[in-house]
PDB file of N, CA and C in Angstrom:
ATOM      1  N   UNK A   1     132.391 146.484  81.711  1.00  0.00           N
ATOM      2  CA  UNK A   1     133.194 146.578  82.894  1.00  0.00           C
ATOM      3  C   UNK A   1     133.520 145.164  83.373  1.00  0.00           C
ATOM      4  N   UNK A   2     134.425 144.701  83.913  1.00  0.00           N
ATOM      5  CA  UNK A   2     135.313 143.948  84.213  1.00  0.00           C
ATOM      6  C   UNK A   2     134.977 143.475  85.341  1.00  0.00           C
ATOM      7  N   UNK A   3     134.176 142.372  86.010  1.00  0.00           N
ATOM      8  CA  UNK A   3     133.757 142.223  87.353  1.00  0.00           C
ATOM      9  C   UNK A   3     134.637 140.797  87.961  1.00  0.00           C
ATOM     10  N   UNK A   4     134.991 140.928  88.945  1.00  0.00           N
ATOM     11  CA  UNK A   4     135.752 139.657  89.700  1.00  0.00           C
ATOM     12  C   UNK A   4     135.088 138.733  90.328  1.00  0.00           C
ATOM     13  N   UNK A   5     133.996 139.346  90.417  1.00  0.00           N
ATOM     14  CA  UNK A   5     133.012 138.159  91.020  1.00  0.00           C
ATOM     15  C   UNK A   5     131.281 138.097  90.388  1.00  0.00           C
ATOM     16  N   UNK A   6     131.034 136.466  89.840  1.00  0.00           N
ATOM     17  CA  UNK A   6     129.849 137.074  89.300  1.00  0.00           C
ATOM     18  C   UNK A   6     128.901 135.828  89.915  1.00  0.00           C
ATOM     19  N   UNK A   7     127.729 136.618  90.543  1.00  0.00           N
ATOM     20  CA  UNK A   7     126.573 136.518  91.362  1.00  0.00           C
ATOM     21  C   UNK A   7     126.088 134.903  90.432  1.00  0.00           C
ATOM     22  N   UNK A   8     125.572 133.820  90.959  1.00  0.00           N
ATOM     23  CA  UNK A   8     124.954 132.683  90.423  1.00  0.00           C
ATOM     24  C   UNK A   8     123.364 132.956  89.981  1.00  0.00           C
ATOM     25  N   UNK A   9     123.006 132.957  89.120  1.00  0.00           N
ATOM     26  CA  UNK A   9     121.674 133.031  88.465  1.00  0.00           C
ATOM     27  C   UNK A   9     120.530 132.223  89.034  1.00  0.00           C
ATOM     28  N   UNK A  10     119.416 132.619  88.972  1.00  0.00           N
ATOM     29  CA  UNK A  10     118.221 132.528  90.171  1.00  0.00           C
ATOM     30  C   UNK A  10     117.957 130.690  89.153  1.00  0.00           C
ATOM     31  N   UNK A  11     118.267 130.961  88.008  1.00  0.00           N
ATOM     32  CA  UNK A  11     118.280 129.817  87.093  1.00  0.00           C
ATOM     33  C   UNK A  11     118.952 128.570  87.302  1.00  0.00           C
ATOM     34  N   UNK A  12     120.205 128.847  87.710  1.00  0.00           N
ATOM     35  CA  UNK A  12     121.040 127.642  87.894  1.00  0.00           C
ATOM     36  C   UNK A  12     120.730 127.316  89.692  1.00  0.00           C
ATOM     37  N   UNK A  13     120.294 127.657  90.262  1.00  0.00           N
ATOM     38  CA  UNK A  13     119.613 127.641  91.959  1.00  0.00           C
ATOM     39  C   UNK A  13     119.122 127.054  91.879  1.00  0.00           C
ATOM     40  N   UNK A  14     117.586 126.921  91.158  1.00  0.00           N
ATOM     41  CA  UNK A  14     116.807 126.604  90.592  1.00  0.00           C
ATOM     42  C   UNK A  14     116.537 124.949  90.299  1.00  0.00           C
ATOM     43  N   UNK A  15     117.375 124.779  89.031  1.00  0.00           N
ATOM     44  CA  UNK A  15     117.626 123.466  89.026  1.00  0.00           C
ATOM     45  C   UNK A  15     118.390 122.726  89.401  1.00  0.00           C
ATOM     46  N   UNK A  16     119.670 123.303  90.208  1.00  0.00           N
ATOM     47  CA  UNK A  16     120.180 122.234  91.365  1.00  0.00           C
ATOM     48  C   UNK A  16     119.108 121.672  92.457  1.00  0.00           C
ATOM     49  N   UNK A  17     117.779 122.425  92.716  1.00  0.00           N
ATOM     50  CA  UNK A  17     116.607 121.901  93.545  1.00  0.00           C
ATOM     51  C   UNK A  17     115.785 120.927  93.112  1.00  0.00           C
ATOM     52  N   UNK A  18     115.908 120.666  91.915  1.00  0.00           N
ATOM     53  CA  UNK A  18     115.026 119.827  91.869  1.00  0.00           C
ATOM     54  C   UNK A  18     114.847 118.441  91.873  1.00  0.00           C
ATOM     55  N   UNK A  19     116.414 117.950  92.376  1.00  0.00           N
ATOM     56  CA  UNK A  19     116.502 116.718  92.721  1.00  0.00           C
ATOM     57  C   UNK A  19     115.939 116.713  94.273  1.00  0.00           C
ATOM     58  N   UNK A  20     116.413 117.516  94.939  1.00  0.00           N
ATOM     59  CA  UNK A  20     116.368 117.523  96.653  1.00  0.00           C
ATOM     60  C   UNK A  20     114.490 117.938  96.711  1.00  0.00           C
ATOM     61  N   UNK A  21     113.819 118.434  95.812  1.00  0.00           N
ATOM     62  CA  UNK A  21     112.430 118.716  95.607  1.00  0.00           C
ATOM     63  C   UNK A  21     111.676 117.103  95.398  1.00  0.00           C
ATOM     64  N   UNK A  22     112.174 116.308  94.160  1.00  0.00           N
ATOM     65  CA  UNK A  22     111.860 115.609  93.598  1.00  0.00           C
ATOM     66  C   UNK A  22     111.832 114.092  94.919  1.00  0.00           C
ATOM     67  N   UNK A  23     113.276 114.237  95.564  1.00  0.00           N
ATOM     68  CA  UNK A  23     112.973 113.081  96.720  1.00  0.00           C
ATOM     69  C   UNK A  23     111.832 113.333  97.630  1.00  0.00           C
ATOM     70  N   UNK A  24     111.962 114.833  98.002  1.00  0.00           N
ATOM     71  CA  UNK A  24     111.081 114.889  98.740  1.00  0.00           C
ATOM     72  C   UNK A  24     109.423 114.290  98.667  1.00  0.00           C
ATOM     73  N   UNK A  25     108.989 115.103  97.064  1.00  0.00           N
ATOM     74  CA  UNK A  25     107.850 114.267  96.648  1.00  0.00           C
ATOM     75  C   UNK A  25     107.907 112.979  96.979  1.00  0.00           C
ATOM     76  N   UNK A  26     108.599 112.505  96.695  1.00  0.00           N
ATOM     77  CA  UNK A  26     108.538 110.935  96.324  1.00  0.00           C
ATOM     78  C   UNK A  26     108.372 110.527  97.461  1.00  0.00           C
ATOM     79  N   UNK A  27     108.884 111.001  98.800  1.00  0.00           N
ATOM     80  CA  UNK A  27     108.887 110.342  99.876  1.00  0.00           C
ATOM     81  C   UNK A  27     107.963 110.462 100.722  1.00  0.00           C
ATOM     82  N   UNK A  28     106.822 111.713 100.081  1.00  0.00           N
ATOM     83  CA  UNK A  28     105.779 111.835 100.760  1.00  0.00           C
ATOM     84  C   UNK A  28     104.938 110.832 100.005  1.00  0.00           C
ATOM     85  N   UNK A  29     104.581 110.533  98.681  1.00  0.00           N
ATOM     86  CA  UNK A  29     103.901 109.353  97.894  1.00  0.00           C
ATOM     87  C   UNK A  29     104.339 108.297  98.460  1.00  0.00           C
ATOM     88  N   UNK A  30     105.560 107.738  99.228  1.00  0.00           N
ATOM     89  CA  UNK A  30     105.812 106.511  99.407  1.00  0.00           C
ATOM     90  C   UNK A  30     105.170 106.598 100.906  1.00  0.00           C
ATOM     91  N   UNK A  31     105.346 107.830 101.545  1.00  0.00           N
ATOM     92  CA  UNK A  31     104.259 107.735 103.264  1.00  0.00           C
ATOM     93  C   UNK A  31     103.020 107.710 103.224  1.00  0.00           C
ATOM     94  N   UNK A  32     102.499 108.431 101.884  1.00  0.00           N
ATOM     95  CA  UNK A  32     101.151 108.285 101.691  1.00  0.00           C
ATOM     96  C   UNK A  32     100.537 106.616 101.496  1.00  0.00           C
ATOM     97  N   UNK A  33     100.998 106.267 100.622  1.00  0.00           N
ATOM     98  CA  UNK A  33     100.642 104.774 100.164  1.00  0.00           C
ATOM     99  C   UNK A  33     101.015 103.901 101.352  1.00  0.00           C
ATOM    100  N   UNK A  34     102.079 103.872 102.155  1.00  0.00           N
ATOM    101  CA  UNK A  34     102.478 103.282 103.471  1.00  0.00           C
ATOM    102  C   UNK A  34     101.456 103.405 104.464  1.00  0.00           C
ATOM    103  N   UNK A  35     100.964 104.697 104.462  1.00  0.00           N
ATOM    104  CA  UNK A  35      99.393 104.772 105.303  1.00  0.00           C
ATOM    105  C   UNK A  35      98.276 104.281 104.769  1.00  0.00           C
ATOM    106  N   UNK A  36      97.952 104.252 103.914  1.00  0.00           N
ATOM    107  CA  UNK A  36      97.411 103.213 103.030  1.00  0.00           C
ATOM    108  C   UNK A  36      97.089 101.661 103.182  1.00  0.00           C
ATOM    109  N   UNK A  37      98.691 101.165 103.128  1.00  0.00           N
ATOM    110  CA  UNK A  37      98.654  99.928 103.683  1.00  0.00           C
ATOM    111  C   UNK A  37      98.068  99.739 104.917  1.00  0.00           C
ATOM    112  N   UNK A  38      98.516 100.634 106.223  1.00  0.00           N
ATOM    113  CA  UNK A  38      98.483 100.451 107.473  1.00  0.00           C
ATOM    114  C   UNK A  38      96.484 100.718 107.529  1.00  0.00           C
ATOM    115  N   UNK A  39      96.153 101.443 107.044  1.00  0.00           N
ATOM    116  CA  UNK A  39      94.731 101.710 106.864  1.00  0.00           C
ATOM    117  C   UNK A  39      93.857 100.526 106.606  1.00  0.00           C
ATOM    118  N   UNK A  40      94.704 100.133 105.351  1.00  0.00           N
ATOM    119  CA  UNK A  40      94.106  99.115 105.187  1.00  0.00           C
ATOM    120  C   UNK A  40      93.896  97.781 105.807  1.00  0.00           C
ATOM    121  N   UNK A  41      95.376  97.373 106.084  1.00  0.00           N
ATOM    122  CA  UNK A  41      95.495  96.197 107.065  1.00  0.00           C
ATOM    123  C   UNK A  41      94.854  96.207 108.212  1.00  0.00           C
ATOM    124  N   UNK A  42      95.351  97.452 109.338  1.00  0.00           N
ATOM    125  CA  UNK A  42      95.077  97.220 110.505  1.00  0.00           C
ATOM    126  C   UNK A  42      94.002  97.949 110.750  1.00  0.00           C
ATOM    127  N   UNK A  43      92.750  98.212 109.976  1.00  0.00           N
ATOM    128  CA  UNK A  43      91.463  98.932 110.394  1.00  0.00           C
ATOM    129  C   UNK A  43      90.210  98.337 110.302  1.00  0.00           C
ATOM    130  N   UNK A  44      89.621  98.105 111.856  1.00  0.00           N
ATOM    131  CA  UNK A  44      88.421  97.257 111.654  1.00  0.00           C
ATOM    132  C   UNK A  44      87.384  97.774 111.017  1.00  0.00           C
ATOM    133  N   UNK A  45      87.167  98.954 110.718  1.00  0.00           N
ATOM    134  CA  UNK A  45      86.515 100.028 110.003  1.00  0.00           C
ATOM    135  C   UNK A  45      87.434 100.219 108.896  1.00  0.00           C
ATOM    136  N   UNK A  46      86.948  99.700 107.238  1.00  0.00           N
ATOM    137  CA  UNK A  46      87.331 100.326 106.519  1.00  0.00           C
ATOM    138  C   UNK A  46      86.770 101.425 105.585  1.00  0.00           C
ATOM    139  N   UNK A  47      87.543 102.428 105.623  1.00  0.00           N
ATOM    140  CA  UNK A  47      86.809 103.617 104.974  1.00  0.00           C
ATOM    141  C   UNK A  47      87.305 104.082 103.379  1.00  0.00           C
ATOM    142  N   UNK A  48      86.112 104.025 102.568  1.00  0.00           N
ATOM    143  CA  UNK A  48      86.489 104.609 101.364  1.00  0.00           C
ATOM    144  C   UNK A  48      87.222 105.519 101.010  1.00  0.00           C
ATOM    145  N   UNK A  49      86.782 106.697 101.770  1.00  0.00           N
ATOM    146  CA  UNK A  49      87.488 108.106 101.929  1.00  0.00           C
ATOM    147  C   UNK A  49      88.557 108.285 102.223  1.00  0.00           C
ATOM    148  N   UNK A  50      88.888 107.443 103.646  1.00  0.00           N
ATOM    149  CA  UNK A  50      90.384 107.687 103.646  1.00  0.00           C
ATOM    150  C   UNK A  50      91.435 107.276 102.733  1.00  0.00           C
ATOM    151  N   UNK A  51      90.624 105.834 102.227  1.00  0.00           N
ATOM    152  CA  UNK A  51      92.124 105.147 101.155  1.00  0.00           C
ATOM    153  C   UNK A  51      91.734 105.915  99.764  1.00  0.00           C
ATOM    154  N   UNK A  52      90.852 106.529  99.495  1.00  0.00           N
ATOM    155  CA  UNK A  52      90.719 107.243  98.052  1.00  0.00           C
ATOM    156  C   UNK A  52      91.586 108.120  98.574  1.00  0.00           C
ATOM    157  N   UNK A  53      91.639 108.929  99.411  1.00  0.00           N
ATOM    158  CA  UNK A  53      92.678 110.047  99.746  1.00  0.00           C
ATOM    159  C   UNK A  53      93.841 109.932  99.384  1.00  0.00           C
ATOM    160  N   UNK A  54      94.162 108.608 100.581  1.00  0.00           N
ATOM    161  CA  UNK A  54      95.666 108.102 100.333  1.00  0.00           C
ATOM    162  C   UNK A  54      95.897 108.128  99.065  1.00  0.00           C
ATOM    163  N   UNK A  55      95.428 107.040  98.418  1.00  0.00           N
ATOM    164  CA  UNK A  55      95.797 106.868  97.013  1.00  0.00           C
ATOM    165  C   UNK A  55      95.865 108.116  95.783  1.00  0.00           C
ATOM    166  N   UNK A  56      95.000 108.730  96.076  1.00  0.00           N
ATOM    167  CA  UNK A  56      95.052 109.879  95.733  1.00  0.00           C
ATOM    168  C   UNK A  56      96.172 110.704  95.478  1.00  0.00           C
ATOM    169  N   UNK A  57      96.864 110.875  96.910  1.00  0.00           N
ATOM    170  CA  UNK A  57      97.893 111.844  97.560  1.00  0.00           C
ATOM    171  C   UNK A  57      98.881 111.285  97.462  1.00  0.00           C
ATOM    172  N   UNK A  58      99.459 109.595  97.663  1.00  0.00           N
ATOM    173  CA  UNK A  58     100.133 109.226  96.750  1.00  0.00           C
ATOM    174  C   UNK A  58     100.577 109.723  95.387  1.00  0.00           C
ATOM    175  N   UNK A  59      99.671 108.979  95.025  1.00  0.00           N
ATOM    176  CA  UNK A  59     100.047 108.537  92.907  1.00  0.00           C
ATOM    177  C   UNK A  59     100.206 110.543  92.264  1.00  0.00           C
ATOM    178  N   UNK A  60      99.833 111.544  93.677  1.00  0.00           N
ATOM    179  CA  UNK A  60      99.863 112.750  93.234  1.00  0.00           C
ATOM    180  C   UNK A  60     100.859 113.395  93.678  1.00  0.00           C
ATOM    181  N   UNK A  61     102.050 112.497  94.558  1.00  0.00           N
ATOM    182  CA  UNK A  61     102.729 112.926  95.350  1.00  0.00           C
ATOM    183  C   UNK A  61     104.007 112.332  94.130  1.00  0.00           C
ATOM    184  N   UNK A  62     103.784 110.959  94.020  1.00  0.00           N
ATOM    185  CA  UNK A  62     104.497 110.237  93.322  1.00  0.00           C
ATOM    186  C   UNK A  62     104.963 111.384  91.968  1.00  0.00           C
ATOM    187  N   UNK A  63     104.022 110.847  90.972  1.00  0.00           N
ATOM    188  CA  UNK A  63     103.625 111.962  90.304  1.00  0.00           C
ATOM    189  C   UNK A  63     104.532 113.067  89.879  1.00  0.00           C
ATOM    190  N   UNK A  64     104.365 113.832  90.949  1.00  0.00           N
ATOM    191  CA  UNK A  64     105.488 115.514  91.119  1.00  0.00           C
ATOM    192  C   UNK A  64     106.834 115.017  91.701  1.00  0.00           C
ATOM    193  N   UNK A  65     106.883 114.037  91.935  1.00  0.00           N
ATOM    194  CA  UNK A  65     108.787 113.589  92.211  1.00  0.00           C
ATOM    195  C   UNK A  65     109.388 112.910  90.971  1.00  0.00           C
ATOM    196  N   UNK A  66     108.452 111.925  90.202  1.00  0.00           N
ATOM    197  CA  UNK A  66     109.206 111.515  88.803  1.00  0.00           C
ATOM    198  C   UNK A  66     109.127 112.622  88.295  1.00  0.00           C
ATOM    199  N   UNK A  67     107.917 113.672  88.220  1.00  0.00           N
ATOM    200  CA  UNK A  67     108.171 114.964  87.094  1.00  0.00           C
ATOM    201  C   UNK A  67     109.648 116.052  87.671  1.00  0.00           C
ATOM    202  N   UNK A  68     109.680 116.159  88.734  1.00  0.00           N
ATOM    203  CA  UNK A  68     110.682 116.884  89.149  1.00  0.00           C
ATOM    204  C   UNK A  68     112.434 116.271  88.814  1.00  0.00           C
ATOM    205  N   UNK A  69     112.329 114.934  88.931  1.00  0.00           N
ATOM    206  CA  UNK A  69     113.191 113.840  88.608  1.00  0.00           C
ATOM    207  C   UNK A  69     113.574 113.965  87.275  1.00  0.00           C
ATOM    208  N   UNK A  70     112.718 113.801  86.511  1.00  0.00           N
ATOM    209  CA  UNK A  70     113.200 114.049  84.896  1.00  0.00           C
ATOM    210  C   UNK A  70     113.300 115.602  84.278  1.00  0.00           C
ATOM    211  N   UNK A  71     112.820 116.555  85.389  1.00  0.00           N
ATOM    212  CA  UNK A  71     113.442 117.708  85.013  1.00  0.00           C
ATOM    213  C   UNK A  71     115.379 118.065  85.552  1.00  0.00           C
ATOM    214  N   UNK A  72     115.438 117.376  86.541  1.00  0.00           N
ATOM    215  CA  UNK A  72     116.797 117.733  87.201  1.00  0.00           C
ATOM    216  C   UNK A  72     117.364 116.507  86.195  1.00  0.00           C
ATOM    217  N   UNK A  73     117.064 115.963  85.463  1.00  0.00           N
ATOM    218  CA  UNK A  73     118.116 115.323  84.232  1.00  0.00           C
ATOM    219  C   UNK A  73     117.881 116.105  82.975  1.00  0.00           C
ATOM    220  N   UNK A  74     117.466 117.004  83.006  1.00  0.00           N
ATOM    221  CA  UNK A  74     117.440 118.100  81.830  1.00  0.00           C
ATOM    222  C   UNK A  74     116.381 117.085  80.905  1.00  0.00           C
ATOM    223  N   UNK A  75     115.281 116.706  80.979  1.00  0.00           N
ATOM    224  CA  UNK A  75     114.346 115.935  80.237  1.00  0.00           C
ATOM    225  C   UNK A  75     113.115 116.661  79.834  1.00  0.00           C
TER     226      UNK A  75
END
């Protein structure tokens, strides 16, 4: 049957997101590590825990935005 209009696939949705996904990561790894700095610099108390976190949540934030990044280039 002959249709005039055909519905966009949950597929192609999909990976038009994963650039607008992929900044997002990235921009939480770049606030993470930015708190980081600020942790680090301006705290008369420095704490292990918090900058293992950071760094952590970073390089894990980072991470899922290059992987999302080289999926929205078909990689």
């Amino acid at each position: 049957m002959l249709q005039l209009f055909e519905l966009p696939t949950f597929e192609i949705i999909v990976e038009s997101l994963n650039i607008y996904i992929a900044f997002i990561f990235v921009a939480f790894g770049l606030m993470s590590l930015g708190w980081l700095v600020v942790h680090v610099e301006h705290g008369r108390h420095f704490s292990m825990i918090k900058a293992a976190f950071a760094l952590i949540l970073g390089a894990l934030f980072i991470g899922f935005g290059i992987h999302f990044l080289l999926l929205s280039g078909g990689m």
